[in-house]
N, C-alpha and C. Protein backbone atom coordinates (compact mmCIF):
# COMPACT_ATOMS: atom_id res chain seq x y z
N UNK A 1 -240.73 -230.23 -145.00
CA UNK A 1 -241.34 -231.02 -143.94
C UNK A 1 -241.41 -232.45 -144.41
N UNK A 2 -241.24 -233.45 -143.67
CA UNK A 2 -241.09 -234.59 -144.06
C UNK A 2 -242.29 -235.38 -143.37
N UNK A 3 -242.64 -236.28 -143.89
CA UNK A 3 -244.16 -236.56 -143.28
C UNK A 3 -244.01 -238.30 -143.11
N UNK A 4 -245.33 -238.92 -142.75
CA UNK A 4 -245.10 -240.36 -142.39
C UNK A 4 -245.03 -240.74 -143.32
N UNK A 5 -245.06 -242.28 -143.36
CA UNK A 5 -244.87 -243.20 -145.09
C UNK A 5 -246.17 -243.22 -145.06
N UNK A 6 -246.66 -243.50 -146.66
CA UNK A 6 -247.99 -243.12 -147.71
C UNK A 6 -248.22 -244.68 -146.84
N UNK A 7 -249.72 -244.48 -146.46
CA UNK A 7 -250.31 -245.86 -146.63
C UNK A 7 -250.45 -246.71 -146.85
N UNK A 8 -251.06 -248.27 -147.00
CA UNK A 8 -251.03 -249.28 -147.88
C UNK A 8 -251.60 -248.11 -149.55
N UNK A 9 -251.53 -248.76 -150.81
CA UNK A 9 -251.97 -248.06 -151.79
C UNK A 9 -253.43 -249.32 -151.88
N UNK A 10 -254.11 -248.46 -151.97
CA UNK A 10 -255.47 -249.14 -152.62
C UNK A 10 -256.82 -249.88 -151.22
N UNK A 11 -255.91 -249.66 -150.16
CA UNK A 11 -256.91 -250.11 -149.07
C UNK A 11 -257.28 -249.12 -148.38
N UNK A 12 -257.15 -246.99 -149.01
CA UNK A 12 -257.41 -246.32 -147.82
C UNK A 12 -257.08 -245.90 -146.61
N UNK A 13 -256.45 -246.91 -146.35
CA UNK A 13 -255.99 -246.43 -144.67
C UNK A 13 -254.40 -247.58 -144.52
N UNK A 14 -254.12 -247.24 -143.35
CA UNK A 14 -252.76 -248.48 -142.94
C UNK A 14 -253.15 -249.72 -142.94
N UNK A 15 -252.26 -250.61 -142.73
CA UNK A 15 -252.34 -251.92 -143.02
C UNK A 15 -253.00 -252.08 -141.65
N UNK A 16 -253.85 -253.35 -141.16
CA UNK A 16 -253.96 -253.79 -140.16
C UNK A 16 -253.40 -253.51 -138.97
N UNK A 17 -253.74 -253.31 -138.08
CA UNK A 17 -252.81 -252.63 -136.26
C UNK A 17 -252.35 -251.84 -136.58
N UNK A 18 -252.33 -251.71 -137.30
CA UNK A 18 -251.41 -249.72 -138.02
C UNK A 18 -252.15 -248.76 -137.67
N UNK A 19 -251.87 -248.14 -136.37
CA UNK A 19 -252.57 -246.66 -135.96
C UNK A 19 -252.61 -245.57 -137.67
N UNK A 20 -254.05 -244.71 -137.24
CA UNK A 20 -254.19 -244.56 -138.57
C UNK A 20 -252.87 -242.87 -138.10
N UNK A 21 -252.55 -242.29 -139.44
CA UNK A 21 -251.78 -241.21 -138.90
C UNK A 21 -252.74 -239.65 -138.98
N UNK A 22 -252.12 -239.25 -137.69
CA UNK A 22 -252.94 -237.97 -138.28
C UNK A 22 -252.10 -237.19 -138.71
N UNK A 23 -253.01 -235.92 -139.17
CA UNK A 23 -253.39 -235.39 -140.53
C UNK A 23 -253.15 -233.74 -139.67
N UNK A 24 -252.67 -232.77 -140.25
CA UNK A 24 -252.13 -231.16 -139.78
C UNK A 24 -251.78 -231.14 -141.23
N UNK A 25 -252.77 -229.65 -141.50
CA UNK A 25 -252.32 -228.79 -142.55
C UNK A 25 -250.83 -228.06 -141.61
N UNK A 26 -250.30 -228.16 -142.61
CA UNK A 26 -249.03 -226.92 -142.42
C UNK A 26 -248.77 -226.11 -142.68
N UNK A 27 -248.63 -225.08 -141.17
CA UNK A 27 -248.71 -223.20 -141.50
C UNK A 27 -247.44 -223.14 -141.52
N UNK A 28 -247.27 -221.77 -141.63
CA UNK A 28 -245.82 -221.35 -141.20
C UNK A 28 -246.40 -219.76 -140.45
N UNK A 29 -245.77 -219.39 -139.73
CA UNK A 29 -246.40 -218.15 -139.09
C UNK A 29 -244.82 -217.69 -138.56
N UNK A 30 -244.17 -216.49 -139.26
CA UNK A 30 -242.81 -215.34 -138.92
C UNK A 30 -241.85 -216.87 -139.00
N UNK A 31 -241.87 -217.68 -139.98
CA UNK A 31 -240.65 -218.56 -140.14
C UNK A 31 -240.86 -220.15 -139.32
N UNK A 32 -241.76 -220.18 -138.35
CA UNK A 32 -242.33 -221.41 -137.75
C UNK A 32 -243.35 -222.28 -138.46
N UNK A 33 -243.06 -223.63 -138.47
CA UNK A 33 -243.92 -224.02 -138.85
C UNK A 33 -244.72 -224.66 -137.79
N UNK A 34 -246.48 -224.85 -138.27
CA UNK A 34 -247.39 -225.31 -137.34
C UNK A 34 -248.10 -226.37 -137.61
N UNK A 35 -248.70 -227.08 -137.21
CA UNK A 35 -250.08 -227.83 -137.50
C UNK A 35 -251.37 -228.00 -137.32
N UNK A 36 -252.20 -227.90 -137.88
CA UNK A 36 -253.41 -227.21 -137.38
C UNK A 36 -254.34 -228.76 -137.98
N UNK A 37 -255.30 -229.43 -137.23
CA UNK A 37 -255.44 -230.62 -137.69
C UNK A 37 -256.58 -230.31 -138.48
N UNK A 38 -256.22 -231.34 -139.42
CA UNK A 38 -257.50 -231.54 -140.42
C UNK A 38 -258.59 -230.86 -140.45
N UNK A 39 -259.26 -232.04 -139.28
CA UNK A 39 -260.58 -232.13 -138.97
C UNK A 39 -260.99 -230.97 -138.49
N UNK A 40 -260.02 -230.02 -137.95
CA UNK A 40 -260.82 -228.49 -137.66
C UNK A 40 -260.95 -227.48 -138.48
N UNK A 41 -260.23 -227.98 -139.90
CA UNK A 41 -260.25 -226.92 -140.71
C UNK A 41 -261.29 -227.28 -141.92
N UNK A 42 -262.14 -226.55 -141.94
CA UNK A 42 -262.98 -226.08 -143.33
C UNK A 42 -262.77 -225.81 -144.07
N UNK A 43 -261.85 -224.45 -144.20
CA UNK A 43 -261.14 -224.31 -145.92
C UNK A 43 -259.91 -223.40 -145.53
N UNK A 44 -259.23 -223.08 -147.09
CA UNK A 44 -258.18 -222.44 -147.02
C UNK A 44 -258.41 -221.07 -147.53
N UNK A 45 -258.48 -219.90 -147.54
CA UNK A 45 -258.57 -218.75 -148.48
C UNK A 45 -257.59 -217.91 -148.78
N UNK A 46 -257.20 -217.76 -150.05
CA UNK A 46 -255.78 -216.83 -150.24
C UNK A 46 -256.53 -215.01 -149.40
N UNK A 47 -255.65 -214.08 -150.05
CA UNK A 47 -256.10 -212.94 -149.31
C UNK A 47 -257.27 -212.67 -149.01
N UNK A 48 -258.03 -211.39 -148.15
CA UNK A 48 -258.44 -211.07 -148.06
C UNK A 48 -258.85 -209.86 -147.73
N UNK A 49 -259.98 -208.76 -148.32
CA UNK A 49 -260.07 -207.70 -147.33
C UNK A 49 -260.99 -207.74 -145.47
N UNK A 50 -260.31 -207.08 -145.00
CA UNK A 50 -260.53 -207.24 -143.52
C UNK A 50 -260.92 -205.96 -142.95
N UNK A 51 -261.63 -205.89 -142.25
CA UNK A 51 -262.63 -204.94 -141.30
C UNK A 51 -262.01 -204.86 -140.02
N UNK A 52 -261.06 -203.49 -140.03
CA UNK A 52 -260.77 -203.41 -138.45
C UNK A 52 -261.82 -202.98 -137.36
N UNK A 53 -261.88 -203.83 -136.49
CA UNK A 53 -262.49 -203.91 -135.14
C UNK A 53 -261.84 -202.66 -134.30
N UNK A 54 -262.47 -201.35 -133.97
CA UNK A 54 -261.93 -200.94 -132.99
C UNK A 54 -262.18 -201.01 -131.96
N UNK A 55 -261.39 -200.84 -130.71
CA UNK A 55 -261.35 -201.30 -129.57
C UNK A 55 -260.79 -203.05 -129.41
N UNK A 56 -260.95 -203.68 -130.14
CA UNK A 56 -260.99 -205.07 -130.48
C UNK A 56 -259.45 -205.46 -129.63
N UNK A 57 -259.10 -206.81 -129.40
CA UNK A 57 -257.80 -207.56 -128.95
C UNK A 57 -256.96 -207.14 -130.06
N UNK A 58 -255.25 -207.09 -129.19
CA UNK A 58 -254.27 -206.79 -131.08
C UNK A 58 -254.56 -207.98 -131.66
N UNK A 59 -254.54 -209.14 -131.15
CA UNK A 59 -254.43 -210.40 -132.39
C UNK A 59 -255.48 -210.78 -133.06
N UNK A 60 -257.01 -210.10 -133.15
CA UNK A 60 -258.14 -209.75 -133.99
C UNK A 60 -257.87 -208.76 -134.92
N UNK A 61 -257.71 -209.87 -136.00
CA UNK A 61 -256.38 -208.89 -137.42
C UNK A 61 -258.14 -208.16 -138.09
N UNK A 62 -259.21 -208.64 -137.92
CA UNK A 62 -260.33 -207.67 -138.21
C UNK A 62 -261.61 -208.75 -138.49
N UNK A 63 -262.43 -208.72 -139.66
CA UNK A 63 -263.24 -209.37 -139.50
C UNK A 63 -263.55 -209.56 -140.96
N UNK A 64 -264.06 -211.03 -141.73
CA UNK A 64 -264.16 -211.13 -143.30
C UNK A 64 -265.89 -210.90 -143.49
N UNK A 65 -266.27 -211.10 -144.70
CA UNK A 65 -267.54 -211.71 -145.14
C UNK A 65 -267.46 -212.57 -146.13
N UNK A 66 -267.44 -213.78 -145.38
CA UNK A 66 -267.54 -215.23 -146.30
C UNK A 66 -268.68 -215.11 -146.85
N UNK A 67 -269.38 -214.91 -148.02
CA UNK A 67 -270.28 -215.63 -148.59
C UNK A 67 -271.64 -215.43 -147.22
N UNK A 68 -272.09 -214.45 -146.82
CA UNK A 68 -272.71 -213.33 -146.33
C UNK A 68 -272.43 -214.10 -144.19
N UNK A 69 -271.35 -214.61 -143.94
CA UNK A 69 -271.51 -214.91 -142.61
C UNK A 69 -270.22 -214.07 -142.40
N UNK A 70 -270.21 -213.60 -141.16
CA UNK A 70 -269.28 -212.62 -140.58
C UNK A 70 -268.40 -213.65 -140.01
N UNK A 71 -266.94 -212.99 -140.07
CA UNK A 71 -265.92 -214.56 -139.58
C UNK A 71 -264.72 -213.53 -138.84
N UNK A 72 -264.68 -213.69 -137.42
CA UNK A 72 -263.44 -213.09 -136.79
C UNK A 72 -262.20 -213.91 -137.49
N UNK A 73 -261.19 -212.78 -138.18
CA UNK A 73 -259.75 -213.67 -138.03
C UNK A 73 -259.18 -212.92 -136.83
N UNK A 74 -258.03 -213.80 -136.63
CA UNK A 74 -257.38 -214.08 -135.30
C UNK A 74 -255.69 -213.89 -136.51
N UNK A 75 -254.88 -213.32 -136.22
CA UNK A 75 -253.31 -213.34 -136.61
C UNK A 75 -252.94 -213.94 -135.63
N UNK A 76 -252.21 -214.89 -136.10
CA UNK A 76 -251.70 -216.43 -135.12
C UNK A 76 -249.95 -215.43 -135.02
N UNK A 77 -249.46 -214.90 -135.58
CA UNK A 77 -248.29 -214.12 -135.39
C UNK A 77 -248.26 -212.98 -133.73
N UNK A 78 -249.51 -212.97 -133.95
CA UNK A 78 -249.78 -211.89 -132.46
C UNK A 78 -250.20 -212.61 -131.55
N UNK A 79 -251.27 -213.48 -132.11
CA UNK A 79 -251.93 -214.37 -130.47
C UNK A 79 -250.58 -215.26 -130.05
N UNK A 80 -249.85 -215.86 -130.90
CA UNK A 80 -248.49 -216.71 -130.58
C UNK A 80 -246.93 -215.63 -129.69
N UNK A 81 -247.41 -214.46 -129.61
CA UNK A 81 -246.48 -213.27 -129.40
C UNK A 81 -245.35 -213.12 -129.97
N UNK A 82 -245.54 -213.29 -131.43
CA UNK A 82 -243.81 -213.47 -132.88
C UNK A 82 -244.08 -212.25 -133.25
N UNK A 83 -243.09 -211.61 -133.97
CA UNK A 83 -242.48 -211.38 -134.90
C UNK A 83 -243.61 -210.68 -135.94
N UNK A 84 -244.27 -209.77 -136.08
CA UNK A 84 -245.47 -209.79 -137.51
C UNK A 84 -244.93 -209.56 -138.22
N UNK A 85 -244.76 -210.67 -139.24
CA UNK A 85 -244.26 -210.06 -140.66
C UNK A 85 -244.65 -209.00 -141.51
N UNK A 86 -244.05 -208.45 -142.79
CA UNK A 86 -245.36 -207.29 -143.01
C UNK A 86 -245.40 -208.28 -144.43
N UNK A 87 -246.41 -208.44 -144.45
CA UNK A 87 -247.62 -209.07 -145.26
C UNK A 87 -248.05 -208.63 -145.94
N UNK A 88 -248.60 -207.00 -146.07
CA UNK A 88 -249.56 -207.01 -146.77
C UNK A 88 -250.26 -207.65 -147.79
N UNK A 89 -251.68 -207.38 -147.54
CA UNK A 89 -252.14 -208.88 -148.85
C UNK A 89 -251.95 -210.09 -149.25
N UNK A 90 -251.11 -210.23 -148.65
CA UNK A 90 -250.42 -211.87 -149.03
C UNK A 90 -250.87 -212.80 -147.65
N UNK A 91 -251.15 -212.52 -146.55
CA UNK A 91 -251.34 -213.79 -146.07
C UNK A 91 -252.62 -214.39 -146.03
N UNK A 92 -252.64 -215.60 -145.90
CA UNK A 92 -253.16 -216.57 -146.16
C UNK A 92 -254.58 -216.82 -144.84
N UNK A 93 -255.87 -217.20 -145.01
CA UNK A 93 -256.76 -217.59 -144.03
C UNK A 93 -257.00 -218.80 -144.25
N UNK A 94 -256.49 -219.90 -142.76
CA UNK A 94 -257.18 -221.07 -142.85
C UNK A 94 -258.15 -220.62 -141.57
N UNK A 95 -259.72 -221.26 -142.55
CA UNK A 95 -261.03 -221.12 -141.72
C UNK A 95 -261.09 -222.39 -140.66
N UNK A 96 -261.34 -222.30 -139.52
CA UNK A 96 -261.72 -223.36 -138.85
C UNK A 96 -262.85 -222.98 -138.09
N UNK A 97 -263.42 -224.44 -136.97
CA UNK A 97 -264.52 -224.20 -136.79
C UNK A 97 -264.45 -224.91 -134.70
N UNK A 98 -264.69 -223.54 -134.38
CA UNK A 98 -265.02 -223.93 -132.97
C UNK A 98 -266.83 -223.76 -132.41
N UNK A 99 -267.13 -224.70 -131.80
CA UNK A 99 -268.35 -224.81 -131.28
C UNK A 99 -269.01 -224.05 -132.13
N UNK A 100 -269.57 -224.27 -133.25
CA UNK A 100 -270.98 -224.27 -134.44
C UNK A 100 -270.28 -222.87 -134.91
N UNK A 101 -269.03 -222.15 -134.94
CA UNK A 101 -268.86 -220.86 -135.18
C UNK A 101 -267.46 -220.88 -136.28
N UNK A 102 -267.32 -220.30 -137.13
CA UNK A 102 -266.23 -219.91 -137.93
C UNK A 102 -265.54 -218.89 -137.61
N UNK A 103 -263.98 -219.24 -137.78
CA UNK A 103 -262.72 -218.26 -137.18
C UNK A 103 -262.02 -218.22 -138.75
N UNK A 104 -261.33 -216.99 -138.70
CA UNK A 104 -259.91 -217.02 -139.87
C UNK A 104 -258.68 -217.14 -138.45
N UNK A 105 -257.53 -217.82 -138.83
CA UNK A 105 -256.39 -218.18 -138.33
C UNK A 105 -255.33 -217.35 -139.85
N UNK A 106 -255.15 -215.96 -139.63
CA UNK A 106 -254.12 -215.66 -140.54
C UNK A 106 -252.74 -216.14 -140.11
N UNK A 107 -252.27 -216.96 -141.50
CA UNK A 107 -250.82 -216.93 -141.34
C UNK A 107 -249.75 -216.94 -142.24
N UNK A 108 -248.97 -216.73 -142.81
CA UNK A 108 -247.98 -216.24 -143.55
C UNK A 108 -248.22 -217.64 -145.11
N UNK A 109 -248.36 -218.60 -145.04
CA UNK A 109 -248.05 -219.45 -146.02
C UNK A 109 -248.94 -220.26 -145.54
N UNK A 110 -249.51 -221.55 -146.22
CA UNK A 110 -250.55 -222.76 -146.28
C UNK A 110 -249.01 -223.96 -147.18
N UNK A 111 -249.14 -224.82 -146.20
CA UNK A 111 -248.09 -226.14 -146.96
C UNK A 111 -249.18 -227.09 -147.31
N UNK A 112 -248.59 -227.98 -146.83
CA UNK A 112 -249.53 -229.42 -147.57
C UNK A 112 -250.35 -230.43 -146.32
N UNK A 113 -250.58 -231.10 -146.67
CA UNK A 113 -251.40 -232.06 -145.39
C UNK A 113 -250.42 -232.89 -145.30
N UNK A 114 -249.98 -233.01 -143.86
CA UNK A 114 -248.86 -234.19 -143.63
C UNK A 114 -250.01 -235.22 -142.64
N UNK A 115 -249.62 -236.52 -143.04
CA UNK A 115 -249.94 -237.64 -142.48
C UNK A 115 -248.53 -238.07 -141.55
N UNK A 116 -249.18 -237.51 -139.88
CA UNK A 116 -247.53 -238.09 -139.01
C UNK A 116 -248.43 -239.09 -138.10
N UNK A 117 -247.35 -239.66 -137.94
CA UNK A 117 -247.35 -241.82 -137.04
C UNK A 117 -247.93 -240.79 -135.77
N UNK A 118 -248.98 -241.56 -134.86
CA UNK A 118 -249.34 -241.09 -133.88
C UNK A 118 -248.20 -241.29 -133.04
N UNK A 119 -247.59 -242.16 -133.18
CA UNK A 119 -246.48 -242.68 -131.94
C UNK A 119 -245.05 -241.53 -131.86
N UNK A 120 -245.33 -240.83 -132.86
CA UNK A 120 -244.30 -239.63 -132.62
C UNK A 120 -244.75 -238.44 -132.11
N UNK A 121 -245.98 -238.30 -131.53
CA UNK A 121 -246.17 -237.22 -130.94
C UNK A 121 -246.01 -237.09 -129.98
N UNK A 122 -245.03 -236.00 -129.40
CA UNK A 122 -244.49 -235.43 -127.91
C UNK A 122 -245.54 -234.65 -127.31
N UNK A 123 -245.28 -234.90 -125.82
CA UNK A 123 -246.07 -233.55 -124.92
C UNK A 123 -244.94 -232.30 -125.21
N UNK A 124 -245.16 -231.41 -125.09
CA UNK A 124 -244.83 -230.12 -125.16
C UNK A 124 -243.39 -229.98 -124.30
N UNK A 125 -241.76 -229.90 -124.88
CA UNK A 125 -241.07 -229.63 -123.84
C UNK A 125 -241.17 -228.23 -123.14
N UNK A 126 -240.84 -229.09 -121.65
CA UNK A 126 -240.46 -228.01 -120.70
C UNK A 126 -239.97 -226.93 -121.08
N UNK A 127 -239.38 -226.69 -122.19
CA UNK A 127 -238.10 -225.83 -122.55
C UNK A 127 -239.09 -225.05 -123.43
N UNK A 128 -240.31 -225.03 -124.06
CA UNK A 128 -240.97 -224.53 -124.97
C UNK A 128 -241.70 -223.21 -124.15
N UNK A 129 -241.73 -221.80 -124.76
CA UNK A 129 -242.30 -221.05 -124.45
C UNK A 129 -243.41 -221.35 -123.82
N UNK A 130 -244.34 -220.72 -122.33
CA UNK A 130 -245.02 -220.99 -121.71
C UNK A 130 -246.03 -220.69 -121.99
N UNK A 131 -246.44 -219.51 -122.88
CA UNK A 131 -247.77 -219.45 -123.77
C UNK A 131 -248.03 -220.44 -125.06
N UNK A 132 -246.90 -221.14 -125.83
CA UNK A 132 -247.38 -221.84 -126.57
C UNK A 132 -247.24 -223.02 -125.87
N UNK A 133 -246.82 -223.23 -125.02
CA UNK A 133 -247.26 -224.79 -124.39
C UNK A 133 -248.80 -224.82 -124.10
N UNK A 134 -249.05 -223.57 -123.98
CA UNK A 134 -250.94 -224.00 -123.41
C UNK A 134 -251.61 -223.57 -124.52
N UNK A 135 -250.77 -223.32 -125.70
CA UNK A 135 -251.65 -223.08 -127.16
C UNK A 135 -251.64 -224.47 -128.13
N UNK A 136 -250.62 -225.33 -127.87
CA UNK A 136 -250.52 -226.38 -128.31
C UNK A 136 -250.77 -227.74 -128.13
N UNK A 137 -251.00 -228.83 -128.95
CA UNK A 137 -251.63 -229.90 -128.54
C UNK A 137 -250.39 -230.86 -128.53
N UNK A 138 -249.29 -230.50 -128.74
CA UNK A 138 -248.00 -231.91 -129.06
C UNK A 138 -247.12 -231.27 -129.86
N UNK A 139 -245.93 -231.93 -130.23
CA UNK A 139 -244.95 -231.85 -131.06
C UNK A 139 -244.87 -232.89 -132.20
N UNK A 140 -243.64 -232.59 -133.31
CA UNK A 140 -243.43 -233.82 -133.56
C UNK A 140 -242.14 -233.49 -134.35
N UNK A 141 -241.40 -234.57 -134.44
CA UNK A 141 -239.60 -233.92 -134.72
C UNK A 141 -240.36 -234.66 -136.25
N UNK A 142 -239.50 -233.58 -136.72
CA UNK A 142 -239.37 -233.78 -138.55
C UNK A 142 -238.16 -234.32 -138.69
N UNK A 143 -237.55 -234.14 -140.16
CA UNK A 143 -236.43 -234.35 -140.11
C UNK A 143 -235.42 -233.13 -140.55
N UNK A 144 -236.34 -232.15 -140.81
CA UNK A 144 -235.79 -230.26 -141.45
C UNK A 144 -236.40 -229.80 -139.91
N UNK A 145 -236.99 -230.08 -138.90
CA UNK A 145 -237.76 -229.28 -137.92
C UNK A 145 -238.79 -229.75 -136.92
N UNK A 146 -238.97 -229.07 -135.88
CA UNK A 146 -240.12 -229.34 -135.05
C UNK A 146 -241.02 -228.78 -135.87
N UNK A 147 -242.75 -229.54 -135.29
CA UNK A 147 -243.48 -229.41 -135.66
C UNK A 147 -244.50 -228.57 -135.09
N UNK A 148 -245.00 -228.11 -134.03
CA UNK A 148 -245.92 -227.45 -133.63
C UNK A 148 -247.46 -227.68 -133.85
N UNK A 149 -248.37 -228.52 -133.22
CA UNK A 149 -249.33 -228.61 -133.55
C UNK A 149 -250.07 -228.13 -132.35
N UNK A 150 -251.00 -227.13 -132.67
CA UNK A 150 -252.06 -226.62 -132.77
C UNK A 150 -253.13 -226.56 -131.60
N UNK A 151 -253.05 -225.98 -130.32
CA UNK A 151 -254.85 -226.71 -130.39
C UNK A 151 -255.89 -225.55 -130.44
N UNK A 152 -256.59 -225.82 -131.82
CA UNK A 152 -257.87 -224.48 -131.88
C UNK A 152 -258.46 -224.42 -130.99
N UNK A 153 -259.52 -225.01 -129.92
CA UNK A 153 -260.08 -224.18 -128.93
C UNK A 153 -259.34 -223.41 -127.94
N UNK A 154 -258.08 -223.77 -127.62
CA UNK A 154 -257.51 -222.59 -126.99
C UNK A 154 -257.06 -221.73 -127.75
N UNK A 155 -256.94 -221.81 -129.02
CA UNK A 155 -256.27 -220.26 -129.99
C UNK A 155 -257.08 -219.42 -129.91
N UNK A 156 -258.86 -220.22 -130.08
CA UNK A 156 -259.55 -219.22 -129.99
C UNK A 156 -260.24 -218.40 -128.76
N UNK A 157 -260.09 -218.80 -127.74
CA UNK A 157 -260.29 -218.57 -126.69
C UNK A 157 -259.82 -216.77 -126.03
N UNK A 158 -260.57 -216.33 -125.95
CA UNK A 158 -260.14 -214.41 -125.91
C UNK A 158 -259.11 -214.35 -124.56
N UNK A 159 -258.86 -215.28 -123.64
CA UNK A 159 -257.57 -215.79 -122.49
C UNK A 159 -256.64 -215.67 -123.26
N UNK A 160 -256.41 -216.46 -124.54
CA UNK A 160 -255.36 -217.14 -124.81
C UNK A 160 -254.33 -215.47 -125.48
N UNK A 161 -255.53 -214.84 -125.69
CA UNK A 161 -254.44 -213.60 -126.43
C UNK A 161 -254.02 -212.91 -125.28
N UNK A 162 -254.13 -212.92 -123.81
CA UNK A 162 -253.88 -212.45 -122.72
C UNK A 162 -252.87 -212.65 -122.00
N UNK A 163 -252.07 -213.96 -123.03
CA UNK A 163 -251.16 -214.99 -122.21
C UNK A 163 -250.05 -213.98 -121.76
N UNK A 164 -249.22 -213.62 -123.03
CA UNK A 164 -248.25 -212.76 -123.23
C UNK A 164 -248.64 -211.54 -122.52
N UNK A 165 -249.53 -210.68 -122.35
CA UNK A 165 -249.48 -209.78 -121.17
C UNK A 165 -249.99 -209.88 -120.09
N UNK A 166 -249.77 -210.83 -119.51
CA UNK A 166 -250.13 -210.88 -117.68
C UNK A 166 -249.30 -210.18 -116.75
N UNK A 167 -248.11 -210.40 -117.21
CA UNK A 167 -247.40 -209.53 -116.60
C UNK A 167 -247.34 -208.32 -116.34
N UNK A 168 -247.54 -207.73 -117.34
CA UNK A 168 -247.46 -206.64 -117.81
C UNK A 168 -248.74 -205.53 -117.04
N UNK A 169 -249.77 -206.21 -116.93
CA UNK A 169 -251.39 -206.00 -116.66
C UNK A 169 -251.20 -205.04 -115.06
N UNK A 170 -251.77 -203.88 -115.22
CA UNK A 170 -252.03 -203.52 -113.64
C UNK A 170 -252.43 -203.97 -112.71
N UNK A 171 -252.39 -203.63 -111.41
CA UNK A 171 -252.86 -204.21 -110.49
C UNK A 171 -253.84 -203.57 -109.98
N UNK A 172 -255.30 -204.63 -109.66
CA UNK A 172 -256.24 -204.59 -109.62
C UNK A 172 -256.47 -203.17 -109.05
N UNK A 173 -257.60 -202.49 -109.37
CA UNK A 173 -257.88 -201.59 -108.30
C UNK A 173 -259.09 -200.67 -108.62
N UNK A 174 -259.98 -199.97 -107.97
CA UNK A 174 -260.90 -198.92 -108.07
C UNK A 174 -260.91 -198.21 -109.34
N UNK A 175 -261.19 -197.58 -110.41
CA UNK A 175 -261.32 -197.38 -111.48
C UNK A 175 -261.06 -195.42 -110.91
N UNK A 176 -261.87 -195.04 -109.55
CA UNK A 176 -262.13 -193.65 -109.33
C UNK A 176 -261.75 -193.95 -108.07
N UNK A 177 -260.55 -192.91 -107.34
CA UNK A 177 -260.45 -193.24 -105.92
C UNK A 177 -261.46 -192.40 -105.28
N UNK A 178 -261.57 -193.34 -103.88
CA UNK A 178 -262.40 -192.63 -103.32
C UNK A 178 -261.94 -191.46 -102.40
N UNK A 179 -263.16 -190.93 -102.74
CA UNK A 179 -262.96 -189.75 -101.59
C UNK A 179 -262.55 -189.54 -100.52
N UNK A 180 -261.38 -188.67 -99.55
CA UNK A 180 -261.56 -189.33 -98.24
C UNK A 180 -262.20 -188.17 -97.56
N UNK A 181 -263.11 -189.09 -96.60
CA UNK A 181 -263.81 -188.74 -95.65
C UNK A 181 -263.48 -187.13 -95.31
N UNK A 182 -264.49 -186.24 -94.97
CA UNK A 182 -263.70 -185.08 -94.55
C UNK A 182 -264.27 -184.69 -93.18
């Protein structure tokens, strides 16, 4: 992944009128890479053991105990409708944080923090799958790849794992037919 140019050195941030760049840790999830910004992420955690939820959504990979708070992860491989790699043990939780609450986002690998120029971020092409257009906040062309960034309140959102089967979903109806009249 190729990222923006390093800053002025020693002043912190860009030079003067220099939009500052933002900042996406980089996932990779079944061979894609993503961006998940900074500022929503809290930490990174290598494996973990996980608590299956039954009855639960498929892309509620189960549930951790951070340091005694209960934390839904979410497999971004299922809520994104890819490919699940088989993993075992090996993938990776970046924690983030929607409205005062902690999520795991499992995904295959953790890269580095890229700093990209605001002025390269795309709206979502037309041409991009129609569930991750409403999972995502922008693009941004690399120079090995698109970028995929992120937007956590809709990842976490219990809709968003619904995207991929709407279709699919029955049509509405009575749970018990009724009786007819005799």
């Amino acid at each position: 992944m190729t990222a923006a140019p390093p800053v002025a050195a020693g002043t912190g941030g860009p030079p003067p009128g220099v939009p500052h760049p933002e900042q996406v840790v980089g996932v990779t999830v079944a061979g894609q890479v993503f961006g998940i910004p900074v500022p929503r992420v809290r930490e990174v955690l290598g494996p973990r053991p996980l608590t299956r939820v039954p009855l639960a959504a498929p892309e509620v990979a189960g549930l951790l105990n951070l340091r005694g708070r209960i934390v839904t992860v979410i497999d971004l491989a299922r809520r994104l409708d890819m490919p699940a790699p088989g993993r075992p043990g090996r993938a990776m939780n970046v924690m983030v944080e929607h409205e005062g609450e902690l999520y795991g986002l499992l995904v295959d690998a953790v890269g580095e923090v890229l700093a990209l120029p605001p002025a390269g971020r795309e709206a979502p092409p037309a041409t991009l799958d129609r569930r991750w257009r409403r999972l995502c906040d922008g693009i941004h062309r690399l120079a090995d790849g698109v970028l995929v960034v992120l937007d956590v309140p809709r990842l976490i959102e219990p809709e968003a794992g619904r995207l991929g089967r709407d279709r699919e979903a029955p049509a509405p109806g009575p749970a018990h037919p009724s009786p007819s009249p005799g």
